[in-house]
Protein backbone atom coordinates (compact mmCIF):
# COMPACT_ATOMS: atom_id res chain seq x y z
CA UNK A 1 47.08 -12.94 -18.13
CA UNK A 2 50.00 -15.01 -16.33
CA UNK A 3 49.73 -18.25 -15.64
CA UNK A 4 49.26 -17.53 -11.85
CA UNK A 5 46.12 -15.07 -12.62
CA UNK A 6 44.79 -17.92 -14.72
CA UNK A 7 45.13 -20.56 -11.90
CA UNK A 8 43.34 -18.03 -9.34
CA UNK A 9 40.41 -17.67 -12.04
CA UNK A 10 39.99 -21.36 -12.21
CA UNK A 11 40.79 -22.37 -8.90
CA UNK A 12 37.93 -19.54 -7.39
CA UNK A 13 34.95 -21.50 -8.51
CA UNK A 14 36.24 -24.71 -6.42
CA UNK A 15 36.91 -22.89 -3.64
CA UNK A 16 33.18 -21.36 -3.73
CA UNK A 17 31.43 -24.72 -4.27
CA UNK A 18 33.89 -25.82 -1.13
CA UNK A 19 32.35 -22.67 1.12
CA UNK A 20 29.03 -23.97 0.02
CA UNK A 21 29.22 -27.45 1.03
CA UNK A 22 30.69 -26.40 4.38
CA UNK A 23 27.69 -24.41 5.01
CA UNK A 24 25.93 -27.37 3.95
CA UNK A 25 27.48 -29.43 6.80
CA UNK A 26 27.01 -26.87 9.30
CA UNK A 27 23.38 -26.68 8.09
CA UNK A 28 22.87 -30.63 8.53
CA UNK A 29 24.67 -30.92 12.14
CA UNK A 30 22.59 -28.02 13.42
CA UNK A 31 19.17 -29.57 11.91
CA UNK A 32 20.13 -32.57 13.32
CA UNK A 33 20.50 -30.94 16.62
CA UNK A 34 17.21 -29.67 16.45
CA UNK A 35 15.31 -32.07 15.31
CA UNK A 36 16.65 -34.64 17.90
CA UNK A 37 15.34 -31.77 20.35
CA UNK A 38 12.14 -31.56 19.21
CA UNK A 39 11.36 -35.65 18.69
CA UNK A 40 12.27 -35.58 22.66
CA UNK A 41 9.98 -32.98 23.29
CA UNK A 42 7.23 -34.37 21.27
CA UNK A 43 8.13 -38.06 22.59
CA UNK A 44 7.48 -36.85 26.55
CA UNK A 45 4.49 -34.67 26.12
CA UNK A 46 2.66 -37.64 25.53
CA UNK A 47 -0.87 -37.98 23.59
CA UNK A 48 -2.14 -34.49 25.06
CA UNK A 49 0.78 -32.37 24.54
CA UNK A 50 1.10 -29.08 27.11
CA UNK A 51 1.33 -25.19 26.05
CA UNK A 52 5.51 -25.82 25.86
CA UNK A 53 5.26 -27.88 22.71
CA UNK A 54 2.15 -26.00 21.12
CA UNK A 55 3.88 -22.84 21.26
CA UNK A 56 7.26 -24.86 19.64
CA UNK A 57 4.88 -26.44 17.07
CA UNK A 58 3.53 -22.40 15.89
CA UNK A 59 7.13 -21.66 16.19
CA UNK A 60 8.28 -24.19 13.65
CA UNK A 61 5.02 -23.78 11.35
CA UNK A 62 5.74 -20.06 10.94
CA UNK A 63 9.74 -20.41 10.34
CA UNK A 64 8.49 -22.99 7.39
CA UNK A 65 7.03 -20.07 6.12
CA UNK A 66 9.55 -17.52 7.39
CA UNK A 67 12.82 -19.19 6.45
CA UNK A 68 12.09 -20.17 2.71
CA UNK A 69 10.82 -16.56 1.84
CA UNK A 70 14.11 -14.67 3.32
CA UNK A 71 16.03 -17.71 1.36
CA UNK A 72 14.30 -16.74 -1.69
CA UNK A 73 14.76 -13.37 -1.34
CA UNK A 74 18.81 -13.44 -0.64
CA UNK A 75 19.26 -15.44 -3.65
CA UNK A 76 17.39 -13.16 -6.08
CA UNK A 77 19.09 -10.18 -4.33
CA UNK A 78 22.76 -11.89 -5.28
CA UNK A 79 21.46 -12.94 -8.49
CA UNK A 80 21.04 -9.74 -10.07
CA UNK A 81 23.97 -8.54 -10.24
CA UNK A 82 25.08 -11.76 -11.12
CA UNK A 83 23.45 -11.85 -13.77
CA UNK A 84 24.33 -8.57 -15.33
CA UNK A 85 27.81 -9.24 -14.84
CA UNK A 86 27.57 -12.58 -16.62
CA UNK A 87 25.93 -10.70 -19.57
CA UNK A 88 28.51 -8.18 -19.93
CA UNK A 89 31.23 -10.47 -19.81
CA UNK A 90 29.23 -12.19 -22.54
CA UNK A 91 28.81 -9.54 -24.88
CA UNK A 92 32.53 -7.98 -23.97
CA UNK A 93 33.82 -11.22 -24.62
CA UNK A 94 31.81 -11.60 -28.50
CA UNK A 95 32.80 -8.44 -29.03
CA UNK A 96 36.40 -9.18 -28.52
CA UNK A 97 36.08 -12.42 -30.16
CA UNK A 98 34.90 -10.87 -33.36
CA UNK A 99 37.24 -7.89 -33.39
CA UNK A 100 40.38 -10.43 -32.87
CA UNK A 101 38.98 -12.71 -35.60
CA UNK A 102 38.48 -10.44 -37.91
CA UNK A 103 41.76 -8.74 -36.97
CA UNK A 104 43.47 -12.00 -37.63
CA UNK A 105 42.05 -12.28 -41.19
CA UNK A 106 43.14 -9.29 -42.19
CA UNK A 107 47.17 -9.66 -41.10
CA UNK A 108 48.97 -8.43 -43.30
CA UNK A 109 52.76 -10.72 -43.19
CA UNK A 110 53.31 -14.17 -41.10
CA UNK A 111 54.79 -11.89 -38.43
CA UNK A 112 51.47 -9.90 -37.57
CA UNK A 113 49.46 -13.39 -37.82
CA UNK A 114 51.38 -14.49 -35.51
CA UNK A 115 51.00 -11.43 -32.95
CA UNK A 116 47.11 -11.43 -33.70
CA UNK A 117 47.11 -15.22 -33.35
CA UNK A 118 48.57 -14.81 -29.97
CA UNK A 119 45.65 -12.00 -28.85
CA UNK A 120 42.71 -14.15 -30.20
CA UNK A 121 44.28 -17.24 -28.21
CA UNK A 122 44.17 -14.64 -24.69
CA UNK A 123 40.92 -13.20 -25.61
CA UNK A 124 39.16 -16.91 -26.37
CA UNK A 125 40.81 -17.93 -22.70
CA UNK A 126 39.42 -15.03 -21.23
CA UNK A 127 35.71 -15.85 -22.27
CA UNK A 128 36.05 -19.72 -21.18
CA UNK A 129 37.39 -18.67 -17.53
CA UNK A 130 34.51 -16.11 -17.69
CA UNK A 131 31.80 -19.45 -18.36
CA UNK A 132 33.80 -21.45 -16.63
CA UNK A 133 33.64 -18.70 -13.15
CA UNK A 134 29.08 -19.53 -13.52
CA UNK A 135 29.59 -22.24 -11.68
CA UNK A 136 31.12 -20.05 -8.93
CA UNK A 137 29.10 -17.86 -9.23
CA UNK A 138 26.03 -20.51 -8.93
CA UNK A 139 27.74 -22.03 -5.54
CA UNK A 140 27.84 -18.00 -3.97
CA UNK A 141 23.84 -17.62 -5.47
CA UNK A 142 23.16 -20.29 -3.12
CA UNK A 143 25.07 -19.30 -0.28
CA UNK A 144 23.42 -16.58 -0.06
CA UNK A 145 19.80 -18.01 0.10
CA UNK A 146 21.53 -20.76 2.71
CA UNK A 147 23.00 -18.12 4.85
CA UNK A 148 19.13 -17.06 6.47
CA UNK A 149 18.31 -20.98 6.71
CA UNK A 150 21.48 -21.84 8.25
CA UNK A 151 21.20 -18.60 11.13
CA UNK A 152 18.03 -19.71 12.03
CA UNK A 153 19.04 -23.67 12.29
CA UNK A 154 21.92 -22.56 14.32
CA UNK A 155 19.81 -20.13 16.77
CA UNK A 156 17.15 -23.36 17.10
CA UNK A 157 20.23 -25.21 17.84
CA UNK A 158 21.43 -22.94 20.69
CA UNK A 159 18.05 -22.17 21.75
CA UNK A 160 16.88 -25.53 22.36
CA UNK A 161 20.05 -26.73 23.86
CA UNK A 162 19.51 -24.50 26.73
CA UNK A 163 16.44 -26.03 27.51
């Protein structure tokens, strides 16, 4: 691995955990959007509110329902095979670990050491980028289960502002 490959690997975690927080800001403009709406609405109707707000008020109860479920299904859906690539990185990565160890005991002259030393060093690199990528890999987990919660904030948004 180059020293540009190796940059890429580290760098692609930050630049999920920026995606994330940008959906994050998107998310809180368009609930504030909304919920500015709705206090207005609420605020006119008055003590006796008309069919306009009840219906609004079912509407919101069954996206609290709605929302979170489709959230917490995206996020298991990405996690799986998350997960299982996490896993075989791990055990590729022990694997490798103990093969270049042992391979590095055995040299046989300073020369092969050296060679072997080398190897062990790329393959020990290789499994940190690999737990240092989770965190990526956490930010895109959640992405996914903010992607549902964010479309529907955004449609409120729209819908409401053509009111």
């Amino acid at each position: 691995m180059n020293r540009e490959e190796l940059r890429d690997q580290l760098l692609e975690p930050v630049l999920q955990c920026t995606r994330l927080g940008r959906q994050a800001s998107q998310l809180m403009v368009a609930a504030s959007e909304v919920i500015d709406h709705r206090s207005r609405q609420l605020r006119r109707a008055g003590p006796i509110p008309g069919e306009a707000v009840w219906s609004e008020v079912a509407l919101m109860t069954r996206e609290k329902i709605d929302v979170p479920l489709e959230s917490a299904t995206a996020m298991a859906t990405a996690m799986v095979p998350a997960v299982q690539r996490f896993w075989t990185h791990a055990a590729e990565s022990m694997c490798a670990l103990g093969s270049d160890s042992l391979s590095l005991a055995s040299s046989p002259d300073a020369e092969q050491f050296r060679i072997r030393q080398a190897a062990l060093t790329t393959t020990m690199i290789n499994a940190a980028v690999g737990w240092f990528q989770l965190w990526g890999v956490a930010a895109d987990i959640a992405s996914q289960g903010l992607k549902p919660v964010l479309r529907h904030t955004k449609a409120n948004a729209e819908r409401l502002a053509k009111r």
